[in-house]
PDB file of N, CA and C in Angstrom:
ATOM      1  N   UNK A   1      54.311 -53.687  93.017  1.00  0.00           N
ATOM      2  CA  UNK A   1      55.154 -52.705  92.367  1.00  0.00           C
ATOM      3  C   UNK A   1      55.343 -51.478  93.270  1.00  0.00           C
ATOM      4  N   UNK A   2      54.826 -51.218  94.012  1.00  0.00           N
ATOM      5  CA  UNK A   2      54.541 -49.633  94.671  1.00  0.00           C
ATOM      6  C   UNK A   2      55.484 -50.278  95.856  1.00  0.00           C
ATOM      7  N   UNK A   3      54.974 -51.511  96.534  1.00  0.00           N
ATOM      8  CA  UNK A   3      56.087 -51.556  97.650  1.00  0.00           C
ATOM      9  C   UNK A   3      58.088 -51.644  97.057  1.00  0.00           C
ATOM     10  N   UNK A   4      57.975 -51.928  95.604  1.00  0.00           N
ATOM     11  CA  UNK A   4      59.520 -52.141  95.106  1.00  0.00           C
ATOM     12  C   UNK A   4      59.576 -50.846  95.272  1.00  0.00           C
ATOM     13  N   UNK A   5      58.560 -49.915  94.940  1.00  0.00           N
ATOM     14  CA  UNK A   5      59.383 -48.322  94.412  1.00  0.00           C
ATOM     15  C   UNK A   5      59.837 -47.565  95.931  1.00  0.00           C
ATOM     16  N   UNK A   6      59.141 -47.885  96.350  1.00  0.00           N
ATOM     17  CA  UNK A   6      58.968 -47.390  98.288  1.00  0.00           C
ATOM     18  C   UNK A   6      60.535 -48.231  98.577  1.00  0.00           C
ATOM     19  N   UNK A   7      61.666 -49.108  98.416  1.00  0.00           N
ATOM     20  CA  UNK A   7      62.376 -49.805  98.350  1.00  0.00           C
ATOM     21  C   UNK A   7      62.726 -50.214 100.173  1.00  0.00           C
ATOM     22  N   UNK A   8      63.625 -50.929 100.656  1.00  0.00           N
ATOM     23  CA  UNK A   8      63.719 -51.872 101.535  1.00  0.00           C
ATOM     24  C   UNK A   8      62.535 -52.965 101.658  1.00  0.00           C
ATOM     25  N   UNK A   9      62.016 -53.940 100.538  1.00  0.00           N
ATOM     26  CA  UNK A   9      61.537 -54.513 100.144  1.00  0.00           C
ATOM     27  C   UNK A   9      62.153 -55.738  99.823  1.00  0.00           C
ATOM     28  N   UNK A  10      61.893 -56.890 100.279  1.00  0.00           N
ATOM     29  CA  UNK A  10      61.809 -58.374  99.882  1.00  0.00           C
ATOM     30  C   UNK A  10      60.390 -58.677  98.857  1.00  0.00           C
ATOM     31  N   UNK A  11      60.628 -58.853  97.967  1.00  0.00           N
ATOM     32  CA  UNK A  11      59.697 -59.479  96.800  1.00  0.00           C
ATOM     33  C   UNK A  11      59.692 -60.934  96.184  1.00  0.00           C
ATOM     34  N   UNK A  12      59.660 -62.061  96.392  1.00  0.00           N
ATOM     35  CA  UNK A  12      59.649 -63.410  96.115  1.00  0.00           C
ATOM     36  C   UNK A  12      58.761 -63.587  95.354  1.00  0.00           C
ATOM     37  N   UNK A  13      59.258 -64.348  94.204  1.00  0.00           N
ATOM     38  CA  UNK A  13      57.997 -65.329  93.228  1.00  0.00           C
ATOM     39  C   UNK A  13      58.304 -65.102  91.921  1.00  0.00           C
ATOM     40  N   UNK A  14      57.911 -66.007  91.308  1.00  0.00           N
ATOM     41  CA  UNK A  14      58.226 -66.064  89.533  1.00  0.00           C
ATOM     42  C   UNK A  14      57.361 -64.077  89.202  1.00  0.00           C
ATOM     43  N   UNK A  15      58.257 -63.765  88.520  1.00  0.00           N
ATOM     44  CA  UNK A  15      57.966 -62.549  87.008  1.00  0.00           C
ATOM     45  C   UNK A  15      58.160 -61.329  88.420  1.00  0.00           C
ATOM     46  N   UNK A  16      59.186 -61.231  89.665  1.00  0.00           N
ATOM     47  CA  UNK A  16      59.219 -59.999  90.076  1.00  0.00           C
ATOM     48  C   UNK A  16      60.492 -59.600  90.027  1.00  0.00           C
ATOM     49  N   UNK A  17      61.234 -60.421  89.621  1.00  0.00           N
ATOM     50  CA  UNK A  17      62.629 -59.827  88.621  1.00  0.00           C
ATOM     51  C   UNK A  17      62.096 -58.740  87.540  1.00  0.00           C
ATOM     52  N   UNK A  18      61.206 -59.479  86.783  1.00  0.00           N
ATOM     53  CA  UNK A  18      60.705 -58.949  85.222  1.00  0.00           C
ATOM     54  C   UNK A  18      59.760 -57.726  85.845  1.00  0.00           C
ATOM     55  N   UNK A  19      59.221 -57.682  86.891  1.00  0.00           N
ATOM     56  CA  UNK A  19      57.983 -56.428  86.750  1.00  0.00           C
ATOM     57  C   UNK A  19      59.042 -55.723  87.062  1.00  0.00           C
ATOM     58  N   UNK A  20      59.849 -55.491  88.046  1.00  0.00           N
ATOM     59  CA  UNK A  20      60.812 -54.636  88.518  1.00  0.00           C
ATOM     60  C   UNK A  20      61.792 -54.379  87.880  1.00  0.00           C
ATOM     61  N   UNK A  21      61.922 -54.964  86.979  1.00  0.00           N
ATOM     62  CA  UNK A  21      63.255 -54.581  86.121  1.00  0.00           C
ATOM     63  C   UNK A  21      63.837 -53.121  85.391  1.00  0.00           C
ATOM     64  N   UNK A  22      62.774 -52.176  85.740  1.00  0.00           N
ATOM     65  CA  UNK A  22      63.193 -51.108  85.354  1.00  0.00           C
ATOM     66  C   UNK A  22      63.096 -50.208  86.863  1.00  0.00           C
ATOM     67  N   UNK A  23      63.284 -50.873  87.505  1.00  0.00           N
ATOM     68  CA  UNK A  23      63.175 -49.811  88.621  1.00  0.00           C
ATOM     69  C   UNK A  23      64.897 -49.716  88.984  1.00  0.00           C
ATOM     70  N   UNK A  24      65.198 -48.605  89.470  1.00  0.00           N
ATOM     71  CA  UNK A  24      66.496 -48.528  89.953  1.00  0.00           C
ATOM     72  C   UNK A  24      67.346 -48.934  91.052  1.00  0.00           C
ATOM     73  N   UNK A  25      66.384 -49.336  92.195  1.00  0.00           N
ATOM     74  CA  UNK A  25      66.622 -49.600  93.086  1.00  0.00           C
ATOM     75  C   UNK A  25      66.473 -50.702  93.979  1.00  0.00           C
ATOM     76  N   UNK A  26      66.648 -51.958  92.693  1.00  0.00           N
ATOM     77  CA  UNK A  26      66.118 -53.019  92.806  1.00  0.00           C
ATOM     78  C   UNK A  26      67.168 -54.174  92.630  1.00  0.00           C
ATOM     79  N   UNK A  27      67.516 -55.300  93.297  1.00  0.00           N
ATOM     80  CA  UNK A  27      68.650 -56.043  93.095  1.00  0.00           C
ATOM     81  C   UNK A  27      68.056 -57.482  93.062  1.00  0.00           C
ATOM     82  N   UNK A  28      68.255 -57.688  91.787  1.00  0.00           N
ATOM     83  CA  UNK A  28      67.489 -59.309  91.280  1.00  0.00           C
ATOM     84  C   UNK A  28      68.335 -60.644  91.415  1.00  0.00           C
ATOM     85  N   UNK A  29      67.448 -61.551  92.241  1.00  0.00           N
ATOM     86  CA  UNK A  29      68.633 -62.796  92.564  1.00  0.00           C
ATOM     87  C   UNK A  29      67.746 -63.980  92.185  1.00  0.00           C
ATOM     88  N   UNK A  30      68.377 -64.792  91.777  1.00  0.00           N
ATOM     89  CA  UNK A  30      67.944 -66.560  91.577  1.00  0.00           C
ATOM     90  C   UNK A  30      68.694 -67.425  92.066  1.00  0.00           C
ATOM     91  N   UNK A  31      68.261 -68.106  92.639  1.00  0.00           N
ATOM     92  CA  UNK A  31      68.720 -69.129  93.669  1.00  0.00           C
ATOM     93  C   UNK A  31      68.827 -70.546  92.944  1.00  0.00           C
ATOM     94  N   UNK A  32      69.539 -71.490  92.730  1.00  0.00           N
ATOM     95  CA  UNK A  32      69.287 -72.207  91.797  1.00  0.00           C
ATOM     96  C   UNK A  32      70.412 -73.925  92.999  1.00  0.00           C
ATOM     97  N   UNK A  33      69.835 -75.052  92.322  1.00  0.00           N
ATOM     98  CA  UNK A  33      70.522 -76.052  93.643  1.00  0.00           C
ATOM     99  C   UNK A  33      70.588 -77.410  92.239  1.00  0.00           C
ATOM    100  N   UNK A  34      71.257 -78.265  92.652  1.00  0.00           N
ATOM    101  CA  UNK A  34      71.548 -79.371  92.071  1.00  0.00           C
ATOM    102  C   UNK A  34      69.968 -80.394  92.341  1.00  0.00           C
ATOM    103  N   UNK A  35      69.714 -81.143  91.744  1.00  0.00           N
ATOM    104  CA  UNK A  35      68.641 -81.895  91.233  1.00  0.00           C
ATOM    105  C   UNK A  35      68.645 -82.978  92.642  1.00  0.00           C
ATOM    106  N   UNK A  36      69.575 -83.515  93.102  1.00  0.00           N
ATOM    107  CA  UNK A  36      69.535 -84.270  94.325  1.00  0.00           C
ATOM    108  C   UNK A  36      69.736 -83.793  95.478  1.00  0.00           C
ATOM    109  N   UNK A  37      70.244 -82.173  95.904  1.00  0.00           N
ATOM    110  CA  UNK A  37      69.235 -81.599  96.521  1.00  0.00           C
ATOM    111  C   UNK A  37      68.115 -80.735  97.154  1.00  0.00           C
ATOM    112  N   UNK A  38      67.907 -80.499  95.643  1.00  0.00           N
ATOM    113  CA  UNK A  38      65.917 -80.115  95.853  1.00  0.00           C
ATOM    114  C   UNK A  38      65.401 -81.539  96.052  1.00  0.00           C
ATOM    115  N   UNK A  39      65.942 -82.253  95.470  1.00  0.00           N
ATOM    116  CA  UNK A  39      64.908 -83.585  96.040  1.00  0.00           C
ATOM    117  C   UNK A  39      64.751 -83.784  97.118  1.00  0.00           C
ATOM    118  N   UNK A  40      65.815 -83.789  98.258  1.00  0.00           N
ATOM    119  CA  UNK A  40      66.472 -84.486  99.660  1.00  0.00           C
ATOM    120  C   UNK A  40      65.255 -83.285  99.893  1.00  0.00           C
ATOM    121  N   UNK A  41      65.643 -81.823  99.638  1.00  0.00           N
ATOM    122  CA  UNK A  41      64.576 -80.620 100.490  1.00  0.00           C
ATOM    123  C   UNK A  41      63.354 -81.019 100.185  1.00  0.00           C
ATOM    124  N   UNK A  42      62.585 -81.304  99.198  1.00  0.00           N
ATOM    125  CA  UNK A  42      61.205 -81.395  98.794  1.00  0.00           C
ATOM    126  C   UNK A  42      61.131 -82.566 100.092  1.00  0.00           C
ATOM    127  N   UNK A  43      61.836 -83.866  99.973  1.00  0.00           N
ATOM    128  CA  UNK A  43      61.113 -85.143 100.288  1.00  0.00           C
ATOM    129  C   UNK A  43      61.347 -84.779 102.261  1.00  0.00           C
ATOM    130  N   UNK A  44      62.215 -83.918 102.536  1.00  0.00           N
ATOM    131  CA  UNK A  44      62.597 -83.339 103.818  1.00  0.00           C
ATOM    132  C   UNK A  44      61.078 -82.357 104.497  1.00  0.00           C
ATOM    133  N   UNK A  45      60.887 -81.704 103.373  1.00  0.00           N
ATOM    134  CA  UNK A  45      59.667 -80.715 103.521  1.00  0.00           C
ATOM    135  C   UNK A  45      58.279 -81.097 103.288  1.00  0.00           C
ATOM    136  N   UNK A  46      58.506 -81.901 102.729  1.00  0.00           N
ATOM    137  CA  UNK A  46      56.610 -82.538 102.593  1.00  0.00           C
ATOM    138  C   UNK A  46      56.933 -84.055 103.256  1.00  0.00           C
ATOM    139  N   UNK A  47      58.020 -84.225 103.301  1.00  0.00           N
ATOM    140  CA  UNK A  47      57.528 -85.912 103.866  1.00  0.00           C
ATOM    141  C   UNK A  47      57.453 -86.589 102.576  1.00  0.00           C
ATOM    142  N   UNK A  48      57.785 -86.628 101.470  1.00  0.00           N
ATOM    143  CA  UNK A  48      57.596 -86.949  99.851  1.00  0.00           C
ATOM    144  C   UNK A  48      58.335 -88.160  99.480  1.00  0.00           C
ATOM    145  N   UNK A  49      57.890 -89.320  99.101  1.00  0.00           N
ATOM    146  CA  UNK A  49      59.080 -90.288  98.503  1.00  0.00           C
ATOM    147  C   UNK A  49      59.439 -89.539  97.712  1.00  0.00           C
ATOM    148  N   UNK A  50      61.020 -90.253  97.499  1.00  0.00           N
ATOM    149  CA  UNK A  50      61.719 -89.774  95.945  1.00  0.00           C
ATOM    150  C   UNK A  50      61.055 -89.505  94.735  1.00  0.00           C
ATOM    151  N   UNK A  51      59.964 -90.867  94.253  1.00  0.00           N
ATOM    152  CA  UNK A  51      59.378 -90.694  93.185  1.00  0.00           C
ATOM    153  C   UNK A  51      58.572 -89.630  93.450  1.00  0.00           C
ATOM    154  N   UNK A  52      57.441 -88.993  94.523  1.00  0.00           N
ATOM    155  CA  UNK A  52      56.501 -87.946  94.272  1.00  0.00           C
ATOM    156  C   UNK A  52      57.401 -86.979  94.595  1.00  0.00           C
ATOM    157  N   UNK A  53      58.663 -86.599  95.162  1.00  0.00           N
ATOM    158  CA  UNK A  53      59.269 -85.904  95.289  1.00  0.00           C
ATOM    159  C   UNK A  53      60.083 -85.217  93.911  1.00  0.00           C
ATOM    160  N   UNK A  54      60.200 -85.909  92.977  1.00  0.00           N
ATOM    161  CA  UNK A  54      60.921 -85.917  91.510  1.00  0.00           C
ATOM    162  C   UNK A  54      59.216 -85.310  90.838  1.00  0.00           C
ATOM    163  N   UNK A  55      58.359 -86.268  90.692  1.00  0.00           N
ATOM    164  CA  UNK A  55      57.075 -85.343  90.287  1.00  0.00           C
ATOM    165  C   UNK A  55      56.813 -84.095  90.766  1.00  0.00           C
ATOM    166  N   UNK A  56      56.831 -83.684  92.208  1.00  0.00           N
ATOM    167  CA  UNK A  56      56.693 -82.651  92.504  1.00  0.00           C
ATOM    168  C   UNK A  56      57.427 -81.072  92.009  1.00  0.00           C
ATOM    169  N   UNK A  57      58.917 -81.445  91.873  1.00  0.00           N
ATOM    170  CA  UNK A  57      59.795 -81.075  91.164  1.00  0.00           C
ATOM    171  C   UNK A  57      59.667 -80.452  89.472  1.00  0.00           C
ATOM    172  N   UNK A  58      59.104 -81.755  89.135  1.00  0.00           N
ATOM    173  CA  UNK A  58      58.857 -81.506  87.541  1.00  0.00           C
ATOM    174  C   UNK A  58      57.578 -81.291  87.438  1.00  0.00           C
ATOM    175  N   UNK A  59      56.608 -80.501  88.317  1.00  0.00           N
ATOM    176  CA  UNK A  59      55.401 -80.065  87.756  1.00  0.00           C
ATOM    177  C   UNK A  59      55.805 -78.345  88.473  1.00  0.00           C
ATOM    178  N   UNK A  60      56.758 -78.518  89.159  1.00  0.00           N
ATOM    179  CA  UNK A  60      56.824 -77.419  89.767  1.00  0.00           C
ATOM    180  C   UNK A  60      57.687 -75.912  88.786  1.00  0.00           C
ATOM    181  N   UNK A  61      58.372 -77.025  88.023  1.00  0.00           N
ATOM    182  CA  UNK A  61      59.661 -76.570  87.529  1.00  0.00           C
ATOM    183  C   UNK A  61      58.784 -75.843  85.756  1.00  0.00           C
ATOM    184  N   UNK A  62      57.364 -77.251  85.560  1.00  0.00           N
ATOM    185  CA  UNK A  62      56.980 -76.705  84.117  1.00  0.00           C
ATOM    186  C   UNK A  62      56.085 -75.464  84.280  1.00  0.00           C
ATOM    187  N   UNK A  63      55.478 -75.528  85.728  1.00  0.00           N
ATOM    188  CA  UNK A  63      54.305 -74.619  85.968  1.00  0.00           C
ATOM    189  C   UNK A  63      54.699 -73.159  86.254  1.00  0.00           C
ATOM    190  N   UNK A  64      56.457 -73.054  86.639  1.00  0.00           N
ATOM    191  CA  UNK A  64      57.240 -71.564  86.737  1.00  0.00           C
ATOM    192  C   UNK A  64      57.314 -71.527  85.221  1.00  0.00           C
ATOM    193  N   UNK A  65      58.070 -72.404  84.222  1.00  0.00           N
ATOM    194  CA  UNK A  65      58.432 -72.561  82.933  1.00  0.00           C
ATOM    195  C   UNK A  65      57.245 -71.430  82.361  1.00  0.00           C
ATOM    196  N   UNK A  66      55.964 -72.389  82.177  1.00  0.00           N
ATOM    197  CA  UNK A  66      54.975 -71.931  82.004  1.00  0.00           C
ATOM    198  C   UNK A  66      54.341 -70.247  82.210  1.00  0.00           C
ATOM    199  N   UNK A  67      54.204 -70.214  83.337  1.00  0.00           N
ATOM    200  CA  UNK A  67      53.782 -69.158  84.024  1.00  0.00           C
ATOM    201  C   UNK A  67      54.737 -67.632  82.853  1.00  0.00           C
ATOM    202  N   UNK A  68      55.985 -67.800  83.405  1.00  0.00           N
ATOM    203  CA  UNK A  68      56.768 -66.951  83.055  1.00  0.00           C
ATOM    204  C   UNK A  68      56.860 -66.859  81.195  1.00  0.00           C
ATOM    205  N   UNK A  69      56.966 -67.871  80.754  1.00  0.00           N
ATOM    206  CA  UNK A  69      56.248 -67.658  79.209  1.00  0.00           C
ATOM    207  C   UNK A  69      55.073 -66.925  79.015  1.00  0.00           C
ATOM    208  N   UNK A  70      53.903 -67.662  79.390  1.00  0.00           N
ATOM    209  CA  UNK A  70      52.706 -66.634  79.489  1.00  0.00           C
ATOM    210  C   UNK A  70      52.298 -65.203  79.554  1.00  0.00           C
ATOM    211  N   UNK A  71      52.968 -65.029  80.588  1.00  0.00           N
ATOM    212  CA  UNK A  71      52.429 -63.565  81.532  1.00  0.00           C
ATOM    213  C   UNK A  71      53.958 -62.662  80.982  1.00  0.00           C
ATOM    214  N   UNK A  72      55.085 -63.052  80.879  1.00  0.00           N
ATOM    215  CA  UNK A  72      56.078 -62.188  81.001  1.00  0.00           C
ATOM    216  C   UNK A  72      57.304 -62.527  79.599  1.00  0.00           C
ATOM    217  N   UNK A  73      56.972 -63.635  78.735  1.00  0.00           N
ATOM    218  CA  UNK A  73      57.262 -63.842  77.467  1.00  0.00           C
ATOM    219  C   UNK A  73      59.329 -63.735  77.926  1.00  0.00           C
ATOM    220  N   UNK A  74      59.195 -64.261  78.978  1.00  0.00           N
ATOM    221  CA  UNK A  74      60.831 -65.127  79.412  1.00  0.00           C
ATOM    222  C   UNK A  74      60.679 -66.451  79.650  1.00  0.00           C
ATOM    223  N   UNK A  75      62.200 -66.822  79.606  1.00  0.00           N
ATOM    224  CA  UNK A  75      62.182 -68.158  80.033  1.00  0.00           C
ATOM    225  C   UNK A  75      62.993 -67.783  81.562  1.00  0.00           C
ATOM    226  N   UNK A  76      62.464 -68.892  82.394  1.00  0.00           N
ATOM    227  CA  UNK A  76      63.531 -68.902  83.836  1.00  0.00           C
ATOM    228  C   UNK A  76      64.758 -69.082  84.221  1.00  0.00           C
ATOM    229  N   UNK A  77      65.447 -69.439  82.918  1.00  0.00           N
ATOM    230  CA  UNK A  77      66.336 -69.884  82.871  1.00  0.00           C
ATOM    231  C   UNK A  77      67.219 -68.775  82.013  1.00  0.00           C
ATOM    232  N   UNK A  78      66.781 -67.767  82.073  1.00  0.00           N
ATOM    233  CA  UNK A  78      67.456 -66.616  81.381  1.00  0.00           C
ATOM    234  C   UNK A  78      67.997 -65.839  82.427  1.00  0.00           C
ATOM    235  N   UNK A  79      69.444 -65.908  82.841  1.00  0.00           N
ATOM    236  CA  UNK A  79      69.687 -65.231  83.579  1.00  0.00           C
ATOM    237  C   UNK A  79      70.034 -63.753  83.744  1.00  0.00           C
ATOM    238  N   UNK A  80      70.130 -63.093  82.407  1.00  0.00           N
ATOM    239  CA  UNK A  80      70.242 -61.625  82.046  1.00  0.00           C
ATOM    240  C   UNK A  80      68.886 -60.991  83.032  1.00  0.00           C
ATOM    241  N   UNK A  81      68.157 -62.065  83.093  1.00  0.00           N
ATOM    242  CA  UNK A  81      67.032 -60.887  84.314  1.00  0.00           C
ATOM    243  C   UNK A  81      67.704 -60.887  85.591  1.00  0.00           C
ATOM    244  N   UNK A  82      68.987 -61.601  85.884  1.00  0.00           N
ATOM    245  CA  UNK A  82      69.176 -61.091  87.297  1.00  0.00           C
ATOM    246  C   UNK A  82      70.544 -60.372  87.683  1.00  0.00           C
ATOM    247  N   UNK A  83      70.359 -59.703  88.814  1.00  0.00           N
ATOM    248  CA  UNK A  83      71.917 -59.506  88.791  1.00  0.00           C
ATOM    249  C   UNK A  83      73.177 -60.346  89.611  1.00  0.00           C
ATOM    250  N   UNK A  84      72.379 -61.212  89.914  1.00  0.00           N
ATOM    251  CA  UNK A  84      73.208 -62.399  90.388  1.00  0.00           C
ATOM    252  C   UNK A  84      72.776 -63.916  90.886  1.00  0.00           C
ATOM    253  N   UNK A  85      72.992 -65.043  90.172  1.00  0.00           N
ATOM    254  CA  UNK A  85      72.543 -66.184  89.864  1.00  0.00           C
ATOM    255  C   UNK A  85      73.486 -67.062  90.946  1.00  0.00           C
ATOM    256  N   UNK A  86      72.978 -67.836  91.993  1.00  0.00           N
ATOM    257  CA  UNK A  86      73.684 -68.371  93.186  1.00  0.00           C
ATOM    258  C   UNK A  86      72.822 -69.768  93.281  1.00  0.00           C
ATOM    259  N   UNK A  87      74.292 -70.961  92.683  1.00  0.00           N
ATOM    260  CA  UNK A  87      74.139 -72.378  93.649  1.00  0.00           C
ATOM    261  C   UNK A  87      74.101 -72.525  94.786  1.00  0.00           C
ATOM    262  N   UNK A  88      72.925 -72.847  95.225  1.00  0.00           N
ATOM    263  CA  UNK A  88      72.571 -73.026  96.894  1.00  0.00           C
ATOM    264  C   UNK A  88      73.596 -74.548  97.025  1.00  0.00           C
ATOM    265  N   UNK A  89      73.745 -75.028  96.087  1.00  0.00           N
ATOM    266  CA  UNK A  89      74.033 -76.470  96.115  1.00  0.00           C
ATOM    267  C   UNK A  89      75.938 -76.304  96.750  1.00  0.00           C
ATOM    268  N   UNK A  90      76.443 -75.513  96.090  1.00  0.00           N
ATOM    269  CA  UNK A  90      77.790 -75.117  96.188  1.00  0.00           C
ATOM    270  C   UNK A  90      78.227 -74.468  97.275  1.00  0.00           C
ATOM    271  N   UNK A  91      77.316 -73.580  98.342  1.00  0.00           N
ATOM    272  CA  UNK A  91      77.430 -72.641  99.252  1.00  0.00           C
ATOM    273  C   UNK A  91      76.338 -73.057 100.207  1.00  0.00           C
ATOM    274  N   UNK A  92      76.823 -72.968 101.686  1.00  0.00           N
ATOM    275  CA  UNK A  92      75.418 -72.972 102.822  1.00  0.00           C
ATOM    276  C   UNK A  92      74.992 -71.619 102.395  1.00  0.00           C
ATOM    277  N   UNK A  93      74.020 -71.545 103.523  1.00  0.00           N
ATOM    278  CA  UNK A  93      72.692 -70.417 103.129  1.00  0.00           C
ATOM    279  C   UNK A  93      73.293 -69.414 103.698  1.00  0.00           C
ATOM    280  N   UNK A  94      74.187 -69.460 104.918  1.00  0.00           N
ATOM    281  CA  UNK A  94      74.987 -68.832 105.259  1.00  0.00           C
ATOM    282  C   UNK A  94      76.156 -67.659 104.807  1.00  0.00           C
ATOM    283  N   UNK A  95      76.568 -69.140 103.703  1.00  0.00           N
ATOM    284  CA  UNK A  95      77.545 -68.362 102.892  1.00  0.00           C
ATOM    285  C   UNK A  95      76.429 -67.277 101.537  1.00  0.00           C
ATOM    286  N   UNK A  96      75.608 -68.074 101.469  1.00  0.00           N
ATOM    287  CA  UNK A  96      74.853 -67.242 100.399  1.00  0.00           C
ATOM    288  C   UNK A  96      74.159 -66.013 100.720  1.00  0.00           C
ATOM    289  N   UNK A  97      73.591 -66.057 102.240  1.00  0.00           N
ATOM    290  CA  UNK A  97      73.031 -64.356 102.461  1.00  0.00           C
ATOM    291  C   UNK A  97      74.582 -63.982 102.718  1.00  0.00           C
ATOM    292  N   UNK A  98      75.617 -64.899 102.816  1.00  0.00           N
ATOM    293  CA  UNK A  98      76.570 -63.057 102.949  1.00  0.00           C
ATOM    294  C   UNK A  98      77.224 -62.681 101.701  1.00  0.00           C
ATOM    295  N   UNK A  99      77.411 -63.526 100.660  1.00  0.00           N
ATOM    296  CA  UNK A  99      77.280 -63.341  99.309  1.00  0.00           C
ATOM    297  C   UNK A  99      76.015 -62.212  98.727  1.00  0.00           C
ATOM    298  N   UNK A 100      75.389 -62.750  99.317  1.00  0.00           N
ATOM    299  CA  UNK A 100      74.007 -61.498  98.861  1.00  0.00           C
ATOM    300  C   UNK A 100      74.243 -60.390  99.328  1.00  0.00           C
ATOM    301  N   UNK A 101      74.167 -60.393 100.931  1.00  0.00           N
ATOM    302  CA  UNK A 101      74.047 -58.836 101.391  1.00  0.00           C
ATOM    303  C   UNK A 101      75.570 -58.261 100.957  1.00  0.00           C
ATOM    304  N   UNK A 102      76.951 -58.597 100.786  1.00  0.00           N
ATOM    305  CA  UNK A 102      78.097 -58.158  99.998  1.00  0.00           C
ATOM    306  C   UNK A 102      77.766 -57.500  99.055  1.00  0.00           C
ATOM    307  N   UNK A 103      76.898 -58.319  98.097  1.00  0.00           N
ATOM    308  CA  UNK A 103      77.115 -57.914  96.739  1.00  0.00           C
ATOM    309  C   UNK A 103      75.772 -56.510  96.889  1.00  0.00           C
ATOM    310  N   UNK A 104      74.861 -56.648  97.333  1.00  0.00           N
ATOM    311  CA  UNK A 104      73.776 -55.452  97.584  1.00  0.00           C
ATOM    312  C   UNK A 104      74.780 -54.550  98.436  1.00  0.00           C
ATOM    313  N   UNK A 105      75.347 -54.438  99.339  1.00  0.00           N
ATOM    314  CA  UNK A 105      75.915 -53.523 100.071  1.00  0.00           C
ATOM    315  C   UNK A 105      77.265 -53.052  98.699  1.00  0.00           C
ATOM    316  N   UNK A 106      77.602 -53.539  97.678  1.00  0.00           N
ATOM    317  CA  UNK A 106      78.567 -52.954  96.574  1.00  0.00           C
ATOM    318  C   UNK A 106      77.779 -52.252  95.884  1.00  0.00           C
ATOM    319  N   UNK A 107      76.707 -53.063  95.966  1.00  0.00           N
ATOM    320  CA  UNK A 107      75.525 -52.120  94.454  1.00  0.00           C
ATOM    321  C   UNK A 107      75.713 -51.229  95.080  1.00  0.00           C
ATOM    322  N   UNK A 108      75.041 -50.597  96.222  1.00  0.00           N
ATOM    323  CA  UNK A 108      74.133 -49.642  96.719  1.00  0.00           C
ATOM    324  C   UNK A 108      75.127 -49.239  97.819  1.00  0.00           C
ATOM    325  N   UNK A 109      76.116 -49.030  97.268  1.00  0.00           N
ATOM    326  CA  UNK A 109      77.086 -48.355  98.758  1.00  0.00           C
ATOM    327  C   UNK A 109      76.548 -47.031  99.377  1.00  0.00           C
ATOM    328  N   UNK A 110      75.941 -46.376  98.980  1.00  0.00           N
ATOM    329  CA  UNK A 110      75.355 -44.918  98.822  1.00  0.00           C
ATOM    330  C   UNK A 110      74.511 -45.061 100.082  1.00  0.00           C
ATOM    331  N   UNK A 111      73.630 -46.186 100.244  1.00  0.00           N
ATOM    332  CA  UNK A 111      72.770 -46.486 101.001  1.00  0.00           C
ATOM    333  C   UNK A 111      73.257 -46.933 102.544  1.00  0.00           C
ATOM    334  N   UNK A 112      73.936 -47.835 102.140  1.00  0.00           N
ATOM    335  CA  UNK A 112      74.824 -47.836 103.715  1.00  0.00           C
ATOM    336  C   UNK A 112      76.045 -47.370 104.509  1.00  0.00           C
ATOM    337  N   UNK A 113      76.391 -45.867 103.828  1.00  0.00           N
ATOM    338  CA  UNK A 113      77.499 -44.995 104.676  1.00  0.00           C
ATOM    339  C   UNK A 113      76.360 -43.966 105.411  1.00  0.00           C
TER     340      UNK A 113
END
């Protein structure tokens, strides 16, 4: 929390949308991809058959589910916690950090004149 308030900060991981959410100077993103391929990435990144690659997936997917119920009483799939929700599946990564840094450089024009 202290490094969000200090801001030029990268923060990654389930519930730092939600801790930060009242800070002002904070721009919340979820990254979200089609089901065949997080698979291709999982089974690309661990070396994973399809089948432990699909398990991996769905223990991964209940244990954020989870987590974020618990500790922060959301679901992940609520996108009102962010301020902008991006198919990796639809866009290279390319197109998506310049989608990102666009849309942060509109928030926060103040910051970069």
């Amino acid at each position: 929390m202290q490094l969000a308030k200090f801001g030029k900060t990268i923060i990654v991981g389930r519930g730092s949308a939600i801790i930060t959410s009242k800070l002002p100077n904070c721009f919340h993103i979820r990254l979200v991809a089609p089901l065949e391929q997080r698979l291709k990435h999982v089974q690309e990144v661990f070396n994973y058959s399809k089948p432990n690659a699909m398990e991996y997936i769905k223990r991964e997917d209940e244990n954020r589910k989870k987590y974020l119920k618990s500790h922060f009483f959301r679901e992940p799939d609520d996108a009102t916690i962010y301020h902008l929700v991006i198919n990796t599946g639809k866009l290279s990564y390319l197109e998506v950090a310049d989608v990102i840094a666009q849309a942060v450089i509109k928030k926060y024009s103040e910051s970069f004149n």
